[in-house]
Protein backbone atom coordinates (compact mmCIF):
# COMPACT_ATOMS: atom_id res chain seq x y z
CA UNK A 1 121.34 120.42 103.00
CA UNK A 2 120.74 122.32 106.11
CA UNK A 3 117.98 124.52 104.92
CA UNK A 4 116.32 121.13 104.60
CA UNK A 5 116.86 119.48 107.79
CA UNK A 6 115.63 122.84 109.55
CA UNK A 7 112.35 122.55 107.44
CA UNK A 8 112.19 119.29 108.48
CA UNK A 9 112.53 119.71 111.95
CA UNK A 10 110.63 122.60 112.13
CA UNK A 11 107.58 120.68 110.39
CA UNK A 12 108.65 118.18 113.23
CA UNK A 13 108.02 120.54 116.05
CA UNK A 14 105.15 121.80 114.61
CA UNK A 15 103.44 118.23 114.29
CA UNK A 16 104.68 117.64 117.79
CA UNK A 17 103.01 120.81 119.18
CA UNK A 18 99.63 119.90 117.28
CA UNK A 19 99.70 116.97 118.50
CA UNK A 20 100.47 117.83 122.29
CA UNK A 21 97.24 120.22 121.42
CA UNK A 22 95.09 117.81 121.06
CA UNK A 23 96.53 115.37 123.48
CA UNK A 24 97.32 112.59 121.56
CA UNK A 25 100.75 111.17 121.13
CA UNK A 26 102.53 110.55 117.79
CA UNK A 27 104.81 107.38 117.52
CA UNK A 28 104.53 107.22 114.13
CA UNK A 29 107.27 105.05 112.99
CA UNK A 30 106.82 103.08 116.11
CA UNK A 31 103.04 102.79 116.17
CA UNK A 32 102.06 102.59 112.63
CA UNK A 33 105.29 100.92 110.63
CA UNK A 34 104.82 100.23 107.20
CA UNK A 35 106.83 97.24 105.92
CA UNK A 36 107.60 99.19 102.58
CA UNK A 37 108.63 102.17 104.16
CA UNK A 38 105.87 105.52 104.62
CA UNK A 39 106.57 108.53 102.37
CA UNK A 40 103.81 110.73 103.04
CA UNK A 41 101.39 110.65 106.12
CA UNK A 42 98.86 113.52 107.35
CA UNK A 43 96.17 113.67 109.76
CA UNK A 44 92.35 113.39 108.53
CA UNK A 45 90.06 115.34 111.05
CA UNK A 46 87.48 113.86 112.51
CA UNK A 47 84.53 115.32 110.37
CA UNK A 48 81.79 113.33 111.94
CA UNK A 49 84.35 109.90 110.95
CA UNK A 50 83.57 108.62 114.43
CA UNK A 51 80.78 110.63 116.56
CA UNK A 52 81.46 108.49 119.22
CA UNK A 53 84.81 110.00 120.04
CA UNK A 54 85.08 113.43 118.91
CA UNK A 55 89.10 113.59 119.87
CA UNK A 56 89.61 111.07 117.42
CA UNK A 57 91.13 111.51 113.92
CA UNK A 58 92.98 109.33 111.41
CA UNK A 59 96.72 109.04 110.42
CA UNK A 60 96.74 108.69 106.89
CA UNK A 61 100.28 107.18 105.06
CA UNK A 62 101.35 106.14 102.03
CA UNK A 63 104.15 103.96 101.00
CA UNK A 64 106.34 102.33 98.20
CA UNK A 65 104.35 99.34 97.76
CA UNK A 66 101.62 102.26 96.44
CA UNK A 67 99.39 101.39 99.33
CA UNK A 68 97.74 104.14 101.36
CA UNK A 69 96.70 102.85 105.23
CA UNK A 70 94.97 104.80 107.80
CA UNK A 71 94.81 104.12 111.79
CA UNK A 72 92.41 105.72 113.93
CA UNK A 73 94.34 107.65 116.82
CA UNK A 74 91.65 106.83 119.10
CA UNK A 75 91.30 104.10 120.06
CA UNK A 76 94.28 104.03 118.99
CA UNK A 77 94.99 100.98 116.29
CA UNK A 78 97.83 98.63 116.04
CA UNK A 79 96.36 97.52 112.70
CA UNK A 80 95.37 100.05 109.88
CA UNK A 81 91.59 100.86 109.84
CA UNK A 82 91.38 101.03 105.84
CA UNK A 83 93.50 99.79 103.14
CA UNK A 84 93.14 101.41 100.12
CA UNK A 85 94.70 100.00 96.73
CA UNK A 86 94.86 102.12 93.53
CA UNK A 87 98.50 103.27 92.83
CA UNK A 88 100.26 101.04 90.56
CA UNK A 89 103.75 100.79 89.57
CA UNK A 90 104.78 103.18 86.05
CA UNK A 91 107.96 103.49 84.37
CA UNK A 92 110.03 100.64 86.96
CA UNK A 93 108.70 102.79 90.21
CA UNK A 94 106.62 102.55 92.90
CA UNK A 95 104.97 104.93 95.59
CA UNK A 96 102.46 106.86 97.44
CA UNK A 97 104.45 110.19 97.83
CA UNK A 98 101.64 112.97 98.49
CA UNK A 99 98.17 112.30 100.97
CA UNK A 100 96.46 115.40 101.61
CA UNK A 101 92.96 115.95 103.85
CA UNK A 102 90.29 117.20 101.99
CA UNK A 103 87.87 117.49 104.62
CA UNK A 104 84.47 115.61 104.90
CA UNK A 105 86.97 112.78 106.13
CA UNK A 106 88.40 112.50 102.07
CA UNK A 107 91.99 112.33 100.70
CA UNK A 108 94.06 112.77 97.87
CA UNK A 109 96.72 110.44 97.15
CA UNK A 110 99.51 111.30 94.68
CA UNK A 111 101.82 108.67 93.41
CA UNK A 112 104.82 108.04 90.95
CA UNK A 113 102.44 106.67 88.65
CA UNK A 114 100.80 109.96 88.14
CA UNK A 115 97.54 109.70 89.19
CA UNK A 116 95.96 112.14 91.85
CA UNK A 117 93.20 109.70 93.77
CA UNK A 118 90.33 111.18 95.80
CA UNK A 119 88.97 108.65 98.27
C-alpha cells in the first residue's frame, strides 16, 4: 500500500531528524537486534534515568517472544539494560506490539495477549 510505505518513511525521517537533534545515532536493527524479531520500539527520555549523562535516553522494544528490552543510548549498550518479562502467549500468538513512554522514565507495553503493562 503506498499510503503506508509513505507513513512509514515519513515516521522514518522524522525519527532520523530527532535523532540527528539530539546527536545520537540510530542503528537500530544493527545495534540492538532482537533474535525474535522487534515490533514496537520508542525512545524513553531521560527523566532523571541517569543524572550522570543528561544526553542519554533509552530505546525501548518489544518483540514476538513477548519480551520488552531497553538499551541505554549513552553509553551506548551492546547488551539490553533491562529485561522485562510479563507478556505471555494467548490464543496460539505471541508479541509485544505497542511500547509507549509515559514519562517519569515508565512504559506501557501492549501485547497479543491483551494486557496493557505499566512498568
Amino acid at each position: 500500500d503506498d499510503e503506508a510505505s509513505a507513513r512509514a518513511k515519513a515516521c522514518l525521517q522524522a525519527l532520523d531528524a530527532a535523532c540527528e537533534q539530539e546527536g545520537v545515532p540510530l542503528m537500530l536493527s544493527a545495534l540492538h537486534p532482537h533474535v525474535h524479531g522487534a515490533r514496537a520500539c520508542c525512545f524513553v527520555p531521560n527523566d532523571g534515568l541517569q543524572a550522570s549523562a543528561p544526553s542519554s535516553c533509552l530505546i525501548v522494544a518489544g518483540a514476538l517472544d513477548n519480551v520488552v528490552r531497553a538499551w541505554t543510548t549513552w553509553p551506548r549498550s551492546e547488551e539490553p539494560g533491562y529485561v522485562l518479562e510479563g507478556h505471555e502467549g494467548a490464543r496460539g500468538v505471541n508479541g509485544v506490539i505497542a511500547v509507549c513512554s509515559l514519562g517519569g522514565g515508565r512504559i506501557a507495553t501492549g501485547g497479543r495477549d491483551g494486557k496493557v503493562l505499566v512498568w
